[in-house]
C-alpha atoms as a PDB file:
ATOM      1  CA  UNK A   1     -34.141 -13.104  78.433  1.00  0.00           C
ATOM      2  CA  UNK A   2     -30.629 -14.002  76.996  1.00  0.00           C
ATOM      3  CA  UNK A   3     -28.416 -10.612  76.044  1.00  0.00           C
ATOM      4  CA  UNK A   4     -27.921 -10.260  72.427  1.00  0.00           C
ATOM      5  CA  UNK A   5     -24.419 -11.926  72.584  1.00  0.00           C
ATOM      6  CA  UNK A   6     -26.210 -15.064  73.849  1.00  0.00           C
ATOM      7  CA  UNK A   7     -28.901 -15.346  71.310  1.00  0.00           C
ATOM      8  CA  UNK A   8     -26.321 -15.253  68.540  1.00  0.00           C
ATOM      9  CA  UNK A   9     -24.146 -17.985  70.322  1.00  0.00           C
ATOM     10  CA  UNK A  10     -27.099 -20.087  70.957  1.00  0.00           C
ATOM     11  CA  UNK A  11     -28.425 -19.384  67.475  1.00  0.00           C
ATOM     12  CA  UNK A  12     -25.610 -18.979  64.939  1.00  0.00           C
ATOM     13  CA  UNK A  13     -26.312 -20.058  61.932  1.00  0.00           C
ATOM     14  CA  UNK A  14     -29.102 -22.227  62.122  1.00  0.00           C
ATOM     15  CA  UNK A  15     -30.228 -25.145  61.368  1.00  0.00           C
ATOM     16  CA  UNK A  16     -27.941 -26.578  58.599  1.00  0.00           C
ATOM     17  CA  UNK A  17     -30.103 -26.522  55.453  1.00  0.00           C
ATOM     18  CA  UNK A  18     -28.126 -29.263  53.791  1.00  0.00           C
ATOM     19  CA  UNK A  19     -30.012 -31.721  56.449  1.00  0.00           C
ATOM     20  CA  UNK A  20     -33.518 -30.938  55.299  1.00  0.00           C
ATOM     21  CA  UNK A  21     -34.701 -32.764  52.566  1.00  0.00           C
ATOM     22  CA  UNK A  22     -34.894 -30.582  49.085  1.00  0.00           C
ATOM     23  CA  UNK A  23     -38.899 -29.892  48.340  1.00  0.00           C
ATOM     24  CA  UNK A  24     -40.874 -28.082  50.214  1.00  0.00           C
ATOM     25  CA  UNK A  25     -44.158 -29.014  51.533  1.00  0.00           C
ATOM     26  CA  UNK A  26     -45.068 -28.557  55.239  1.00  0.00           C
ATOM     27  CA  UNK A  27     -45.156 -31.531  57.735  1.00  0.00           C
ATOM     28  CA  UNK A  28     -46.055 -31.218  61.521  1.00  0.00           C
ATOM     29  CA  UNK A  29     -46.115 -27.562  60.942  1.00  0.00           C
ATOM     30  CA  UNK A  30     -43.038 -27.335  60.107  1.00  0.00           C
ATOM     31  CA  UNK A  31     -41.333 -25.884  56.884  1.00  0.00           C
ATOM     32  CA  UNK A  32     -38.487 -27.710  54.535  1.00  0.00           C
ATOM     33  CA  UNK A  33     -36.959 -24.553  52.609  1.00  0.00           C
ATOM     34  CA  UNK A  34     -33.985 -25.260  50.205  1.00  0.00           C
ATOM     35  CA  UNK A  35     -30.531 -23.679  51.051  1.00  0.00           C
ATOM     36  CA  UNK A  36     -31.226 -20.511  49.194  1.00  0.00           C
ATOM     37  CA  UNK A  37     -34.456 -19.906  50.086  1.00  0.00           C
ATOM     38  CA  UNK A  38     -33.092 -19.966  53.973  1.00  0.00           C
ATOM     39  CA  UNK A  39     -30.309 -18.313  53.186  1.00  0.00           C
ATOM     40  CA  UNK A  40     -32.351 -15.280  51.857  1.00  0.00           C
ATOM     41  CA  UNK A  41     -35.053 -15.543  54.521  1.00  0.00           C
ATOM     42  CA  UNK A  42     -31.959 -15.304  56.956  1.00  0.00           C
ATOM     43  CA  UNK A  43     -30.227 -12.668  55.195  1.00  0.00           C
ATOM     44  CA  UNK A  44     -32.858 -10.128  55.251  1.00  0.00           C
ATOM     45  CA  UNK A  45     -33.841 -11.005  59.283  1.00  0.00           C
ATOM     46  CA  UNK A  46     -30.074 -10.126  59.480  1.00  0.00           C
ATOM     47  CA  UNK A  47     -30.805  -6.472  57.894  1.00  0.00           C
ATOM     48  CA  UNK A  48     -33.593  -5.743  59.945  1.00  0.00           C
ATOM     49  CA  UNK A  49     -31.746  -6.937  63.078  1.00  0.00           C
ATOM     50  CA  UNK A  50     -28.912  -4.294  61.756  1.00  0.00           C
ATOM     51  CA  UNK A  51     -31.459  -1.789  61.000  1.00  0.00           C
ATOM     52  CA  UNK A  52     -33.008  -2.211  64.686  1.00  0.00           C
ATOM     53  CA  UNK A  53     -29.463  -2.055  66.632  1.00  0.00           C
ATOM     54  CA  UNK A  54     -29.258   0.837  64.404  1.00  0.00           C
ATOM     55  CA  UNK A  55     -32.194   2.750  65.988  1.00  0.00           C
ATOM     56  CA  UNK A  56     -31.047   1.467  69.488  1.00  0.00           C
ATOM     57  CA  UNK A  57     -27.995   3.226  68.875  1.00  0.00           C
ATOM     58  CA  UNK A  58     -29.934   6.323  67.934  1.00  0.00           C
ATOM     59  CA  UNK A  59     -31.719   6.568  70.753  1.00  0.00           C
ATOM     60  CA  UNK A  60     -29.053   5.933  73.155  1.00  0.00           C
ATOM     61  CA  UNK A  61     -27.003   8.515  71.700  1.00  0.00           C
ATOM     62  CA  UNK A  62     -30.284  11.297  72.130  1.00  0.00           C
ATOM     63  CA  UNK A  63     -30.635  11.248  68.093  1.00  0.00           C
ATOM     64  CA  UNK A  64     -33.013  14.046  66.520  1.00  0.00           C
ATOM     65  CA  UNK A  65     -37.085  12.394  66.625  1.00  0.00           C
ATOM     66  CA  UNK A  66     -37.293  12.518  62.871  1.00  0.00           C
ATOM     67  CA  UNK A  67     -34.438  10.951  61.956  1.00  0.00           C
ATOM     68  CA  UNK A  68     -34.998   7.990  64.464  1.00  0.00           C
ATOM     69  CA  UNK A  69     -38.628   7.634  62.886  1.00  0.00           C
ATOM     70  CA  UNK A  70     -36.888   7.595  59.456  1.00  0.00           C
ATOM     71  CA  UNK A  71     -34.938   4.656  60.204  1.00  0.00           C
ATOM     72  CA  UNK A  72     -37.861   3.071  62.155  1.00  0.00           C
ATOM     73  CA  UNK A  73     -39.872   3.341  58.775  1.00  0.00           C
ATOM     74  CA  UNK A  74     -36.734   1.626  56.729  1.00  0.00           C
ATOM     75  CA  UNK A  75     -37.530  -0.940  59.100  1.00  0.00           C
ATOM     76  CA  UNK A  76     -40.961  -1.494  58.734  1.00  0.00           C
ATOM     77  CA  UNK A  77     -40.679  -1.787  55.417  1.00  0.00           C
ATOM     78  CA  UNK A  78     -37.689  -4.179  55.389  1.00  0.00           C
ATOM     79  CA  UNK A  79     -39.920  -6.114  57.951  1.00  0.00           C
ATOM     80  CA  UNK A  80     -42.799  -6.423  55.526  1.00  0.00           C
ATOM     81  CA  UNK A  81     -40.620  -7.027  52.808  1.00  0.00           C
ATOM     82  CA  UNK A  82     -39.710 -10.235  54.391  1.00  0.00           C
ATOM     83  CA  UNK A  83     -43.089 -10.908  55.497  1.00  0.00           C
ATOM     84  CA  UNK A  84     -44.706 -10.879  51.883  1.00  0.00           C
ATOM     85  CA  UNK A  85     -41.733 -13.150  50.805  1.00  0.00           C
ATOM     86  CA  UNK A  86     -42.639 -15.219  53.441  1.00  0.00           C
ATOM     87  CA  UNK A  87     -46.085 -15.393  52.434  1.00  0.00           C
ATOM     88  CA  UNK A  88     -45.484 -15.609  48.794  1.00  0.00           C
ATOM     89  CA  UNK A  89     -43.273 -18.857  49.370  1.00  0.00           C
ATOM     90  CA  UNK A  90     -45.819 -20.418  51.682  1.00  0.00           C
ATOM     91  CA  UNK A  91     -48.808 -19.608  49.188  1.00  0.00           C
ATOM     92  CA  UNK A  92     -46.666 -21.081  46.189  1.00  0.00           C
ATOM     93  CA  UNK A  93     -45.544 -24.378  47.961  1.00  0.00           C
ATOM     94  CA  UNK A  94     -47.640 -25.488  51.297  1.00  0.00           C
ATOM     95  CA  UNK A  95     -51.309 -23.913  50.541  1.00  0.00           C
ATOM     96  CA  UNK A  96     -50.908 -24.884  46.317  1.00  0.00           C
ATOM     97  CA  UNK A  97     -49.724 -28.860  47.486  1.00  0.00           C
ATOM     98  CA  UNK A  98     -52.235 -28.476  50.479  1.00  0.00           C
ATOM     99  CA  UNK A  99     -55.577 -27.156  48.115  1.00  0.00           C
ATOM    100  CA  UNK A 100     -54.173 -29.857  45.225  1.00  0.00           C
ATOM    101  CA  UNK A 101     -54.442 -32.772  47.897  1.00  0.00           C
ATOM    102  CA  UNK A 102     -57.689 -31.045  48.893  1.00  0.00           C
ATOM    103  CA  UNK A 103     -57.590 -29.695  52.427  1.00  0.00           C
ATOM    104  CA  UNK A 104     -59.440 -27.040  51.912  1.00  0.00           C
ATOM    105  CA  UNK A 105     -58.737 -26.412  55.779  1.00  0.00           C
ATOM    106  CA  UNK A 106     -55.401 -24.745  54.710  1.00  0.00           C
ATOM    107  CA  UNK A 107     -57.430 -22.106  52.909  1.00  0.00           C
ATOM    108  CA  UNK A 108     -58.920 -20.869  56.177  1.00  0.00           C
ATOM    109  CA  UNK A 109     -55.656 -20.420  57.944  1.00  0.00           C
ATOM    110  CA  UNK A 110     -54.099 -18.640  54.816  1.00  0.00           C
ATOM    111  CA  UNK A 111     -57.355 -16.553  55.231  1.00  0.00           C
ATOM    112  CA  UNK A 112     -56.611 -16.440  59.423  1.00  0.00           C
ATOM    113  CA  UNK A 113     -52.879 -15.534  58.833  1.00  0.00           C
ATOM    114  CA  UNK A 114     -53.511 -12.751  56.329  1.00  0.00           C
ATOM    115  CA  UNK A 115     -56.043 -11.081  58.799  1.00  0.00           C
ATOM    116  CA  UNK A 116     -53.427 -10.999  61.443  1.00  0.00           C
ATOM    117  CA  UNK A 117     -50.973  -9.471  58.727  1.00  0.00           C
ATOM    118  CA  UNK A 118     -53.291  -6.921  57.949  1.00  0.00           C
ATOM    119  CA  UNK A 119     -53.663  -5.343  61.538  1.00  0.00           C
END
C-alpha cells in the first residue's frame, strides 16, 4: 500500500473535469459530473481526509478517549454528509434518465445500494 505522500502524487487532482463531457448520465458505470459538482465532491473527501489525519494525530500523541471519539463522530458525519450528496446527485441524474428510458433494473440497485448504506 502506497504511503500517504504517494497516493497524493499519484492522485493529485484528478481527473481534469474540463475533459468530460457537460451532462450527466452514467455510461459503462461510470459517472460524467460537471466541474463543480467534482469540485465539491472532492472538496469535502479533502475534509474528511483532514479530519482523519486529525484523529491519527490524536492518537499518536496518547489524546484523552473522549475527545478522540469526538472528532471520530465529526467524521462520521462529514462522511455521510458526502454520502447523501452522493446519493442525492445519482438519484436526480442517472436513476431519473435511467427510470425515464425505462430500465426499471436501475431501481433495484438504487434499492441494493441504499441497503448497504443503511448497515
Amino acid at each position: 500500500m502506497p504511503d500517504d505522500m504517494e497516493w497524493e502524487t499519484a492522485h493529485a487532482g484528478g481527473p481534469e473535469p474540463e475533459s468530460r463531457p457537460e451532462h450527466s448520465c452514467c455510461h459503462e458505470r461510470k459517472k460524467h459530473r460537471s466541474q463543480e459538482e467534482y469540485r465539491n465532491l472532492i472538496n469535502r473527501l479533502n475534509r474528511v481526509e483532514g479530519q482523519i489525519r486529525g484523529i491519527r494525530g490524536m492518537v499518536e500523541k496518547s489524546a484523552y478517549c473522549p475527545d478522540i471519539l469526538s472528532q471520530v463522530s465529526a467524521a462520521t458525519a462529514a462522511l455521510n454528509a458526502f454520502s447523501k450528496e452522493l446519493l442525492s446527485q445519482h438519484i436526480r441524474s442517472c436513476v431519473a434518465q435511467d427510470i425515464r428510458a425505462g430500465k426499471d433494473e436501475t431501481i433495484d440497485e438504487l434499492l441494493a445500494t441504499l441497503q448497504k448504506l443503511m448497515r
